[in-house]
PDB file of N, CA and C in Angstrom:
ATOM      1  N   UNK A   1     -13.473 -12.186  20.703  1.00  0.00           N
ATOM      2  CA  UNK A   1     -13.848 -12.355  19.308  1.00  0.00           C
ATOM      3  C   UNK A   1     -13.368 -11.156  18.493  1.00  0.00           C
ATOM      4  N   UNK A   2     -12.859 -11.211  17.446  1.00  0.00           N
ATOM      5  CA  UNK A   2     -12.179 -10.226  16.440  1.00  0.00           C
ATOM      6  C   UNK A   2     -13.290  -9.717  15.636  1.00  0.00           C
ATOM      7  N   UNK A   3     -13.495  -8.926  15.339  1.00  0.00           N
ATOM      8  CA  UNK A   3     -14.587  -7.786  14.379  1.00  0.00           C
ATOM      9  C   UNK A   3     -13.633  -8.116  12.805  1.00  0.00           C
ATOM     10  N   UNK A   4     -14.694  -7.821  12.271  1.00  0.00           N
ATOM     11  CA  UNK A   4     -14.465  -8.232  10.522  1.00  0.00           C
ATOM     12  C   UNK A   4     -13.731  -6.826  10.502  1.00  0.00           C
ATOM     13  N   UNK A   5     -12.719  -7.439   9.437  1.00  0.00           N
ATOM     14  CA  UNK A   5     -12.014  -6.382   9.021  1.00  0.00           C
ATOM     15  C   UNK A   5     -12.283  -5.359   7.962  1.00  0.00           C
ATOM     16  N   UNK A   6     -13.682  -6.307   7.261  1.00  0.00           N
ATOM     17  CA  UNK A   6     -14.134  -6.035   6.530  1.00  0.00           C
ATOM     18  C   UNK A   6     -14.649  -4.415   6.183  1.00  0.00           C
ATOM     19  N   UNK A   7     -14.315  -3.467   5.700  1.00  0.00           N
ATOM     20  CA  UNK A   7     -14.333  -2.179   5.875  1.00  0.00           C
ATOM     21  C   UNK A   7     -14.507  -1.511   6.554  1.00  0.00           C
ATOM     22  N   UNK A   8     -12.959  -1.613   7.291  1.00  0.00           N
ATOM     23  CA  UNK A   8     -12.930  -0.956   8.770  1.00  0.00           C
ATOM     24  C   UNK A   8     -12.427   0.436   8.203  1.00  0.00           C
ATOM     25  N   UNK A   9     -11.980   0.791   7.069  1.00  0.00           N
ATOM     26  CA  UNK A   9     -11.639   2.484   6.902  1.00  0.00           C
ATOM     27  C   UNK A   9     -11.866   2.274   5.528  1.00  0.00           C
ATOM     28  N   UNK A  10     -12.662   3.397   5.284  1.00  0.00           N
ATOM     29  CA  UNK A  10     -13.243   3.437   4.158  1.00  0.00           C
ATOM     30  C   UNK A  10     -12.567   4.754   3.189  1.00  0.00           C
ATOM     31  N   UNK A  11     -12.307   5.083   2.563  1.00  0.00           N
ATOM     32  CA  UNK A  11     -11.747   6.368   1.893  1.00  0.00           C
ATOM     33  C   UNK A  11     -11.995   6.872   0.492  1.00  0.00           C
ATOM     34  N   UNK A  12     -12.279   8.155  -0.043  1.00  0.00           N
ATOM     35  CA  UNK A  12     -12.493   8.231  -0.876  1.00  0.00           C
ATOM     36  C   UNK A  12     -11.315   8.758  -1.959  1.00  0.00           C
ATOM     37  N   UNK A  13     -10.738   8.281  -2.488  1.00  0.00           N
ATOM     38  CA  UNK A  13      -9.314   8.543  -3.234  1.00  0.00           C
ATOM     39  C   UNK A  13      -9.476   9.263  -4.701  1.00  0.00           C
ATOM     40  N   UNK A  14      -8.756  10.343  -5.061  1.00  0.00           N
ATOM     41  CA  UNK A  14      -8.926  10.973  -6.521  1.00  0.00           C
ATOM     42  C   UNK A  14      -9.048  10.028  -7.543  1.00  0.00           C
ATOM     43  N   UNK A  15      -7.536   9.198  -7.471  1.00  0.00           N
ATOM     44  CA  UNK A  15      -6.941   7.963  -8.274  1.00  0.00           C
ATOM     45  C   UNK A  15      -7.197   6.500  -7.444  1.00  0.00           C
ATOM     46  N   UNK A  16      -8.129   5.754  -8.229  1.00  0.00           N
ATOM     47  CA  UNK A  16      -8.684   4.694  -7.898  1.00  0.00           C
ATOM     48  C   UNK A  16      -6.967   3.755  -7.944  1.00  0.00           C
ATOM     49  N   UNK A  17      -6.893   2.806  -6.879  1.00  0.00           N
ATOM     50  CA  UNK A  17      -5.652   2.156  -7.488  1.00  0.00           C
ATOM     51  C   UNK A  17      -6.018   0.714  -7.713  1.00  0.00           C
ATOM     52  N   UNK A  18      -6.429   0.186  -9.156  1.00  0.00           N
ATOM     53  CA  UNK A  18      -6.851  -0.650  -9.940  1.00  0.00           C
ATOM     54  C   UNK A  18      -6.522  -1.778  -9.414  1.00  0.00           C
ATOM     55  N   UNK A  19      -5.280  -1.894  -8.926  1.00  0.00           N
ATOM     56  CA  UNK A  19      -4.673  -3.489  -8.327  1.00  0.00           C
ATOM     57  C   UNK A  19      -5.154  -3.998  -7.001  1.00  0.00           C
ATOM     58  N   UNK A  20      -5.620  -3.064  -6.464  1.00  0.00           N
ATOM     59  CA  UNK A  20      -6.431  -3.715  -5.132  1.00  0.00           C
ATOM     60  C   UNK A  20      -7.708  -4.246  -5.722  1.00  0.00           C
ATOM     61  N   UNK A  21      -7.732  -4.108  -6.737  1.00  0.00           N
ATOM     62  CA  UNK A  21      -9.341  -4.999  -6.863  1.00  0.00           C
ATOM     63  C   UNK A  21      -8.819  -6.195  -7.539  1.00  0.00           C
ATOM     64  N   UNK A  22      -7.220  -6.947  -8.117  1.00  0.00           N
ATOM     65  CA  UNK A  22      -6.748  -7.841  -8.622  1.00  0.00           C
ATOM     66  C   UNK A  22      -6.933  -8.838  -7.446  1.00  0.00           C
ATOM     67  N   UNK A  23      -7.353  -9.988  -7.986  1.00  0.00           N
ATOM     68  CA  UNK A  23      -6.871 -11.387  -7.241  1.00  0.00           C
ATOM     69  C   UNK A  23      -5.850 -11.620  -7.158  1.00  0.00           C
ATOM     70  N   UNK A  24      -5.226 -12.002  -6.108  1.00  0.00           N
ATOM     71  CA  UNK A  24      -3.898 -12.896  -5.196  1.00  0.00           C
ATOM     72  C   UNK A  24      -3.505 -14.039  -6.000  1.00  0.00           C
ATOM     73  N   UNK A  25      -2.419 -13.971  -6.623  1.00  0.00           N
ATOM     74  CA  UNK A  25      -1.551 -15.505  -7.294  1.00  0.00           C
ATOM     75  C   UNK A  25      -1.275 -16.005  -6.101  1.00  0.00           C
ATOM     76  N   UNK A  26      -1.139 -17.351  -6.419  1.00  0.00           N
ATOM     77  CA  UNK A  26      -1.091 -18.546  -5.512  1.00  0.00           C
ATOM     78  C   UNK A  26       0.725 -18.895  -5.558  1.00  0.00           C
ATOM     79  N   UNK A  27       1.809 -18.035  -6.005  1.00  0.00           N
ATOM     80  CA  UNK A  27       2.357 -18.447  -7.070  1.00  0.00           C
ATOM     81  C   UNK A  27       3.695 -19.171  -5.754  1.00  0.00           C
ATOM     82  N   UNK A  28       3.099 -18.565  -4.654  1.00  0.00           N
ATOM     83  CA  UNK A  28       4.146 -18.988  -3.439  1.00  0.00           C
ATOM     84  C   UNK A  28       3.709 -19.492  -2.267  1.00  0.00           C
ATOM     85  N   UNK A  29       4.255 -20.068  -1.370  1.00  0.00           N
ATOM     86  CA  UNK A  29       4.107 -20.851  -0.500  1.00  0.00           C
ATOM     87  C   UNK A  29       3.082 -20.193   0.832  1.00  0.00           C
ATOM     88  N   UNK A  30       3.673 -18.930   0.708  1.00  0.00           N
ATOM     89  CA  UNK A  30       3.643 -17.888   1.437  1.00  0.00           C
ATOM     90  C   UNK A  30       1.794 -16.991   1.065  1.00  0.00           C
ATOM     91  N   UNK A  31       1.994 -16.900   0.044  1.00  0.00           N
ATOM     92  CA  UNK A  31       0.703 -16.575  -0.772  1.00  0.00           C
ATOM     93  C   UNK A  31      -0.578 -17.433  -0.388  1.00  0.00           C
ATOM     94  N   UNK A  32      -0.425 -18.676  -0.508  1.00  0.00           N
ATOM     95  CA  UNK A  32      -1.384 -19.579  -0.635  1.00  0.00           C
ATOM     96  C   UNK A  32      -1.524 -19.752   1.035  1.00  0.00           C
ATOM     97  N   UNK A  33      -0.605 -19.399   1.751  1.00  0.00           N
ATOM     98  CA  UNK A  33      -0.902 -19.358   3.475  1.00  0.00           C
ATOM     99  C   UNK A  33      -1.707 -18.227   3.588  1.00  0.00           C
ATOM    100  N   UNK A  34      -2.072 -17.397   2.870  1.00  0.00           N
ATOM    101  CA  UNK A  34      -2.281 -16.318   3.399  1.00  0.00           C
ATOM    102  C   UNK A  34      -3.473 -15.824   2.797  1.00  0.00           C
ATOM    103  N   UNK A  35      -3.646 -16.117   1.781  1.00  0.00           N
ATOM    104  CA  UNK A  35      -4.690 -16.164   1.035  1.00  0.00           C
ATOM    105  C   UNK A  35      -5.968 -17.198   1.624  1.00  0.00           C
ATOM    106  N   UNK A  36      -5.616 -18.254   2.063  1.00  0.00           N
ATOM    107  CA  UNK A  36      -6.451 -19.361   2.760  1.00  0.00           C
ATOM    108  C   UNK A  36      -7.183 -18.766   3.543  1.00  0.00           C
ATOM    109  N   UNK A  37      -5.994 -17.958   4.719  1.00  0.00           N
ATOM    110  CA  UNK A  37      -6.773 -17.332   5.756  1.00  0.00           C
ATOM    111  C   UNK A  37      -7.469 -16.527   5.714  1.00  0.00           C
ATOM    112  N   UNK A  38      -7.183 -15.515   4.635  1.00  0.00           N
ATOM    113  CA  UNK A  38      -7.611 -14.492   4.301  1.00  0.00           C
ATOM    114  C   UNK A  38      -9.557 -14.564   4.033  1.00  0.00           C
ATOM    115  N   UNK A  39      -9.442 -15.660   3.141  1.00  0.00           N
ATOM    116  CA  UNK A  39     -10.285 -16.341   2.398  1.00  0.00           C
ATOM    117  C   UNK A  39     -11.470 -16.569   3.738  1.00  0.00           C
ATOM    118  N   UNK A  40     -10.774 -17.827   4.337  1.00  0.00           N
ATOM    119  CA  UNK A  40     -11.690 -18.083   5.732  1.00  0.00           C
ATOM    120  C   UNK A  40     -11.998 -17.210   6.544  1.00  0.00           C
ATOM    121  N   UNK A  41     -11.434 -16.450   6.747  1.00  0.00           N
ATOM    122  CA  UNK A  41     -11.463 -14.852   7.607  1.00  0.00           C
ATOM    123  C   UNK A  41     -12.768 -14.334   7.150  1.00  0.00           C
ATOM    124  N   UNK A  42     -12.993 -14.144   6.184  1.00  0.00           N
ATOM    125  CA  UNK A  42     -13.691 -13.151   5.471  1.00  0.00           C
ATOM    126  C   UNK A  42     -14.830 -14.166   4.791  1.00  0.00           C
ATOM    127  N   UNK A  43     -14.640 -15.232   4.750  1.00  0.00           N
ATOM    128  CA  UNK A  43     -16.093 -15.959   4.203  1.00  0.00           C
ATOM    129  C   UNK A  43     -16.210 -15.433   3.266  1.00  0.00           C
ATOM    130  N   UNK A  44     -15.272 -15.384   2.009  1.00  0.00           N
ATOM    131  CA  UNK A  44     -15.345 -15.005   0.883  1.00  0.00           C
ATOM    132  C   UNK A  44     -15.250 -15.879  -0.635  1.00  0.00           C
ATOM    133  N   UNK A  45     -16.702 -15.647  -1.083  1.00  0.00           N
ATOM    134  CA  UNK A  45     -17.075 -16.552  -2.384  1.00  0.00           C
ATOM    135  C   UNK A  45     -16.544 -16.056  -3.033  1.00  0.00           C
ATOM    136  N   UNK A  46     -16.014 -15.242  -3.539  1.00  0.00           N
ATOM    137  CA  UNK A  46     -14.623 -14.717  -4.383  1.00  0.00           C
ATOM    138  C   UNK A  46     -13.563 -14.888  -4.285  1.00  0.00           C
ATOM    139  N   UNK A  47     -12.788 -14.878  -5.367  1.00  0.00           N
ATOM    140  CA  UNK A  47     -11.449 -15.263  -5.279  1.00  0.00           C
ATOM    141  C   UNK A  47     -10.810 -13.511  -3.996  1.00  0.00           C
ATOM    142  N   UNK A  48      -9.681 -13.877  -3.352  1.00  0.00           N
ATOM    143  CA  UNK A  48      -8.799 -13.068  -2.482  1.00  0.00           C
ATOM    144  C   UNK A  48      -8.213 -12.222  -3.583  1.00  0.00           C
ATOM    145  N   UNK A  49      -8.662 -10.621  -3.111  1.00  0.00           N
ATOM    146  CA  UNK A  49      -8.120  -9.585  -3.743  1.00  0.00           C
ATOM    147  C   UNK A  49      -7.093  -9.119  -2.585  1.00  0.00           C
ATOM    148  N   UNK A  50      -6.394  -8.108  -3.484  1.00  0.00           N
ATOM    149  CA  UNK A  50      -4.926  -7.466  -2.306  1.00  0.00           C
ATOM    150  C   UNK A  50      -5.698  -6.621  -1.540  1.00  0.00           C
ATOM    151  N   UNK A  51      -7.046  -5.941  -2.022  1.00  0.00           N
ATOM    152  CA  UNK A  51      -8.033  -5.181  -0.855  1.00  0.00           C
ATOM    153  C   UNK A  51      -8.251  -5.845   0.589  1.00  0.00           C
ATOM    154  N   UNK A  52      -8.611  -7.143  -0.181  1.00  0.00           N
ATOM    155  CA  UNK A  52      -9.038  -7.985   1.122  1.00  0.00           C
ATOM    156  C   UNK A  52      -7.925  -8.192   2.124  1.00  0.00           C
ATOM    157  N   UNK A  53      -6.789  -8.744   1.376  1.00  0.00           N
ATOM    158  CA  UNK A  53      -5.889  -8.765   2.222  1.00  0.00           C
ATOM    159  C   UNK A  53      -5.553  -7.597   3.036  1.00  0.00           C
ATOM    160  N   UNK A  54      -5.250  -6.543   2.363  1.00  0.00           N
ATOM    161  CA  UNK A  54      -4.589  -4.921   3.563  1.00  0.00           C
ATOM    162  C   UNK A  54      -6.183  -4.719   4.024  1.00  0.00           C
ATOM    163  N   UNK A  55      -7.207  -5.387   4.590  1.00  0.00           N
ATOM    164  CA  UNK A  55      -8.119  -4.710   5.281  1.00  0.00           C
ATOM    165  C   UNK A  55      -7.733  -5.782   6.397  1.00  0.00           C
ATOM    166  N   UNK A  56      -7.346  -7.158   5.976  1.00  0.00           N
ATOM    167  CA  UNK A  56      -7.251  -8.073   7.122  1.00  0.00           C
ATOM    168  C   UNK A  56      -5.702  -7.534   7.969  1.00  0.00           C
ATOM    169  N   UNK A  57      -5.018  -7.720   7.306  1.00  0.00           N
ATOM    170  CA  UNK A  57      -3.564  -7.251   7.932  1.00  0.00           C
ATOM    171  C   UNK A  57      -3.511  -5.450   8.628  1.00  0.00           C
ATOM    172  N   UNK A  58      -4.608  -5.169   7.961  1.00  0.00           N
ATOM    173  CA  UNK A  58      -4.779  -3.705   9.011  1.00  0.00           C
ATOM    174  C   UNK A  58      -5.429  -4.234  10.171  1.00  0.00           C
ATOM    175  N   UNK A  59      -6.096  -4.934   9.874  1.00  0.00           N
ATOM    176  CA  UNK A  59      -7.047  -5.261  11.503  1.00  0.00           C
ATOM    177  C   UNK A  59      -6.275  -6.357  12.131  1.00  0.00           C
ATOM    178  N   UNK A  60      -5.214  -7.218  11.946  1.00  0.00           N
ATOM    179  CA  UNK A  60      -4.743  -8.126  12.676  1.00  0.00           C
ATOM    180  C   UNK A  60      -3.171  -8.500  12.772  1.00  0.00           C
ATOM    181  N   UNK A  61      -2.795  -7.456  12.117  1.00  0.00           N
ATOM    182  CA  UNK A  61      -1.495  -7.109  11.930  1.00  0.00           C
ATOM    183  C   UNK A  61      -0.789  -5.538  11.275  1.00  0.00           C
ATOM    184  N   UNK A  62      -1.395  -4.972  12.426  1.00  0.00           N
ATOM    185  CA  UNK A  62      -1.270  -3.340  11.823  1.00  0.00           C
ATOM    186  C   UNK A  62       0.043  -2.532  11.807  1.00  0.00           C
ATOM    187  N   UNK A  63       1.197  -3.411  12.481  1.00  0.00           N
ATOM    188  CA  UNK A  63       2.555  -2.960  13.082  1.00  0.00           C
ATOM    189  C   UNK A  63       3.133  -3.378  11.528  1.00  0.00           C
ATOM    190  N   UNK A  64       2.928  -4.424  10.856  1.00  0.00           N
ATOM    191  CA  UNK A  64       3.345  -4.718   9.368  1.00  0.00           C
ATOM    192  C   UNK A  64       3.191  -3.720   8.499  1.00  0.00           C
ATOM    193  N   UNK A  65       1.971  -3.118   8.444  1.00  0.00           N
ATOM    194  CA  UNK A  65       1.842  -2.347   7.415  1.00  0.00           C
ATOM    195  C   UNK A  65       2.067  -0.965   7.464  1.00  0.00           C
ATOM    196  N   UNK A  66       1.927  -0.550   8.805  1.00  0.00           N
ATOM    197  CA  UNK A  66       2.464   0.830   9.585  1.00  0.00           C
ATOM    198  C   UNK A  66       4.082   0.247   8.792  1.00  0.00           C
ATOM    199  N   UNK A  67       5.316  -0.540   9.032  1.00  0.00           N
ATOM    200  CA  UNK A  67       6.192  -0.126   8.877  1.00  0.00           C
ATOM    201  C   UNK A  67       6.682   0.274   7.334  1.00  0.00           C
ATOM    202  N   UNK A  68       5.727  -0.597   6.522  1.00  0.00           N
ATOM    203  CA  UNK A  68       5.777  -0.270   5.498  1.00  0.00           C
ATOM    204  C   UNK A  68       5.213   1.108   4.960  1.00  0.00           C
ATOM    205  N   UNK A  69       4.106   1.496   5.694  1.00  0.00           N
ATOM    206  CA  UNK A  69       3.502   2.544   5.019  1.00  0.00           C
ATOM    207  C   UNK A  69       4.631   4.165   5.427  1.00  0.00           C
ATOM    208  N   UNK A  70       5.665   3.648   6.644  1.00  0.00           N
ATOM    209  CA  UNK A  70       6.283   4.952   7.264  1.00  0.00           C
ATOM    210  C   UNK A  70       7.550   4.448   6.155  1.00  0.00           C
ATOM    211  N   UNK A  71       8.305   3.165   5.807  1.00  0.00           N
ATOM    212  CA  UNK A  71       9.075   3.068   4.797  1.00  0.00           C
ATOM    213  C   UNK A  71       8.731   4.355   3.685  1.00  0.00           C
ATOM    214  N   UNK A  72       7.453   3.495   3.171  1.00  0.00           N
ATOM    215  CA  UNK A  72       6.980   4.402   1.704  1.00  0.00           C
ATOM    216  C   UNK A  72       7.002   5.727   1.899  1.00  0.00           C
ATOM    217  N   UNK A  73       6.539   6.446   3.225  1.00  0.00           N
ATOM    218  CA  UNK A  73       6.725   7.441   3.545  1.00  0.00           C
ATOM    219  C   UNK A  73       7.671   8.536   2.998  1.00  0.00           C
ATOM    220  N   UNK A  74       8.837   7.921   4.213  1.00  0.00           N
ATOM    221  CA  UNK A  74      10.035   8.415   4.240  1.00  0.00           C
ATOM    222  C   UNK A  74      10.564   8.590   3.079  1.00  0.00           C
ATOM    223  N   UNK A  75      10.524   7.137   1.815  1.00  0.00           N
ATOM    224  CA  UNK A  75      11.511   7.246   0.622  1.00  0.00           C
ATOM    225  C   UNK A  75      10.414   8.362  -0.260  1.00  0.00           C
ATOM    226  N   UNK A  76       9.317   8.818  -0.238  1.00  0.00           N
ATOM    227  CA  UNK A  76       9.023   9.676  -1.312  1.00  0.00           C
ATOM    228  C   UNK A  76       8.962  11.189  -0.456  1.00  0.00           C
ATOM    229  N   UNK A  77       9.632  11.246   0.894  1.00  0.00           N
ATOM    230  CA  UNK A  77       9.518  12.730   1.310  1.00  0.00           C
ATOM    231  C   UNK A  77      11.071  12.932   0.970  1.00  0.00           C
ATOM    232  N   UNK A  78      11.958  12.085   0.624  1.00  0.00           N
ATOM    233  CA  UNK A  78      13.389  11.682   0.471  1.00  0.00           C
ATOM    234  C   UNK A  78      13.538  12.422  -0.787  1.00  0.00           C
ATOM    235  N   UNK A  79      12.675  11.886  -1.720  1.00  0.00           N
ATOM    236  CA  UNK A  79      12.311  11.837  -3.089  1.00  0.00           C
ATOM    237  C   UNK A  79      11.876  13.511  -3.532  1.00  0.00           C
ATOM    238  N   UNK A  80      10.804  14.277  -2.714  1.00  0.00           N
ATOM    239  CA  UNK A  80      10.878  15.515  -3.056  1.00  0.00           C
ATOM    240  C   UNK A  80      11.666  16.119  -2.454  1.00  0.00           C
ATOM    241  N   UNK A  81      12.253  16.018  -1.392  1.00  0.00           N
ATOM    242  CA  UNK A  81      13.586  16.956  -1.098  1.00  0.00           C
ATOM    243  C   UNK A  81      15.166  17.228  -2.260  1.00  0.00           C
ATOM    244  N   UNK A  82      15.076  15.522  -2.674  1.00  0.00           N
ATOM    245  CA  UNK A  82      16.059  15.204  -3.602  1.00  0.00           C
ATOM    246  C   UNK A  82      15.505  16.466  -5.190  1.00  0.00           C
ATOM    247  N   UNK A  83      14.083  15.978  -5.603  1.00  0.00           N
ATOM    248  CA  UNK A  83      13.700  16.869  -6.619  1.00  0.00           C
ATOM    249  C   UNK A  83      13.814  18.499  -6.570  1.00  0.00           C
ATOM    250  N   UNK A  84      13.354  19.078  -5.366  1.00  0.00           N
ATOM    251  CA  UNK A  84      14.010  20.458  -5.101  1.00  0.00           C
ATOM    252  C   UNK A  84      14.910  20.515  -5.215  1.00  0.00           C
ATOM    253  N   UNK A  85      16.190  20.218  -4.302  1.00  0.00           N
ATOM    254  CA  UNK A  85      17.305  20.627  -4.924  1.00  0.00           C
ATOM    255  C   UNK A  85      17.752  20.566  -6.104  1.00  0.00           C
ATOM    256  N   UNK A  86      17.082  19.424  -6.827  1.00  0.00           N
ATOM    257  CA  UNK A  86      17.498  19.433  -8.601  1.00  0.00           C
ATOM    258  C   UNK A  86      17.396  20.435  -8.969  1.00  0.00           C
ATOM    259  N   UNK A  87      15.778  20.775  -8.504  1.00  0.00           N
ATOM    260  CA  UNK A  87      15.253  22.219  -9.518  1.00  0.00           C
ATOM    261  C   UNK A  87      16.199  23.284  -9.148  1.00  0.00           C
ATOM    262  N   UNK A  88      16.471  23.784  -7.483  1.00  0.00           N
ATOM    263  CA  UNK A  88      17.296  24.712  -6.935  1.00  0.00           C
ATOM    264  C   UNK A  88      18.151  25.188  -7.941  1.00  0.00           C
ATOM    265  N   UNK A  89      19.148  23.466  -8.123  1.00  0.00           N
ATOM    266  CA  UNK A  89      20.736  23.740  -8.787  1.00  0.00           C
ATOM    267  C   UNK A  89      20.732  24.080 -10.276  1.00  0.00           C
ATOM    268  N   UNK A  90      19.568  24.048 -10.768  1.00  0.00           N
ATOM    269  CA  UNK A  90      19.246  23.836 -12.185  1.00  0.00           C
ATOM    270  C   UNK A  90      18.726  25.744 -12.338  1.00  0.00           C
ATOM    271  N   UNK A  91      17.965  26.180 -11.284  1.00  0.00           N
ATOM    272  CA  UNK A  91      17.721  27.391 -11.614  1.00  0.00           C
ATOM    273  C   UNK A  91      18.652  28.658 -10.958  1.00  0.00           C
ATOM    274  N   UNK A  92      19.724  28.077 -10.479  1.00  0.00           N
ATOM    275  CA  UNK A  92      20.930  28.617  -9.913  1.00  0.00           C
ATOM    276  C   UNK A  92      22.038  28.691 -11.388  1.00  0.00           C
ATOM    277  N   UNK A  93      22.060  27.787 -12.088  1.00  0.00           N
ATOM    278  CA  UNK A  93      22.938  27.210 -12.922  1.00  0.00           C
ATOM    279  C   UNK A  93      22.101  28.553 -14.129  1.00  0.00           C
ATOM    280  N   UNK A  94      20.840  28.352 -14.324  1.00  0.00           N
ATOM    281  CA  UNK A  94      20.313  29.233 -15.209  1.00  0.00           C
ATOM    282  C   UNK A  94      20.885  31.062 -15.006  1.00  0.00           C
ATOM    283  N   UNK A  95      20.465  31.188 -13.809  1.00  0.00           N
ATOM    284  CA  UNK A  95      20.403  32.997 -13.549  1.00  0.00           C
ATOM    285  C   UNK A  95      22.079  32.882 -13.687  1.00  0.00           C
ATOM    286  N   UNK A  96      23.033  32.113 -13.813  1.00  0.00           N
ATOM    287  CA  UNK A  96      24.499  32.147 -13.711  1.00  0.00           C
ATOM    288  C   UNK A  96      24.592  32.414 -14.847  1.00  0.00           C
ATOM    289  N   UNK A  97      24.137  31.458 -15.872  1.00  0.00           N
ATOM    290  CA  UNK A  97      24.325  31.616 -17.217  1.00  0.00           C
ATOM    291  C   UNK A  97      23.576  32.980 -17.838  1.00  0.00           C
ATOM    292  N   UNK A  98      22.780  33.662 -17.087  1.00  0.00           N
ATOM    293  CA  UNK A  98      21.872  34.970 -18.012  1.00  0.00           C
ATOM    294  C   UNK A  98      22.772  36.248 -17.947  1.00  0.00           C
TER     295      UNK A  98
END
């Protein structure tokens, strides 16, 4: 038997991120599969928020969101390496010009 996924990690975040408390559009094929389950999973008299969903897909599909979350990772450690060197070449370019 599977344990509710239902707040299996709980966290307390600076910046609330507003869209996990949005309801799920139906607007795809894919959506409305997933949302169903989601729905039945969770015995939920509310409409399916994206919360609900990444608590279910953490608990029953955690290799999905791990790859995404090491994606997101990677492109914003990408992202401040890229911004240092901006600043680097920019304050290299300055002491040249003084």
């Amino acid at each position: 038997m599977l344990h509710s996924p239902r707040k299996i990690y709980e966290s307390k975040m600076e910046k609330e991120n507003l869209e996990l408390n949005e309801p799920v559009s139906l607007d795809t094929g894919l959506k409305q599969l997933v949302v169903n389950y989601i729905g039945t999973r969770l015995l939920a008299e509310e409409e399916v928020t994206v919360d609900m969903a990444v608590e279910v897909f953490a608990a029953e599909f955690p290799e999905f969101l791990m790859a995404i979350a090491e994606e997101n990772f990677l492109r914003g450690y990408q992202q401040a390496l890229d911004d240092l060197e901006s600043v680097g070449a920019i304050q290299t370019e300055e002491s040249i010009t003084e």
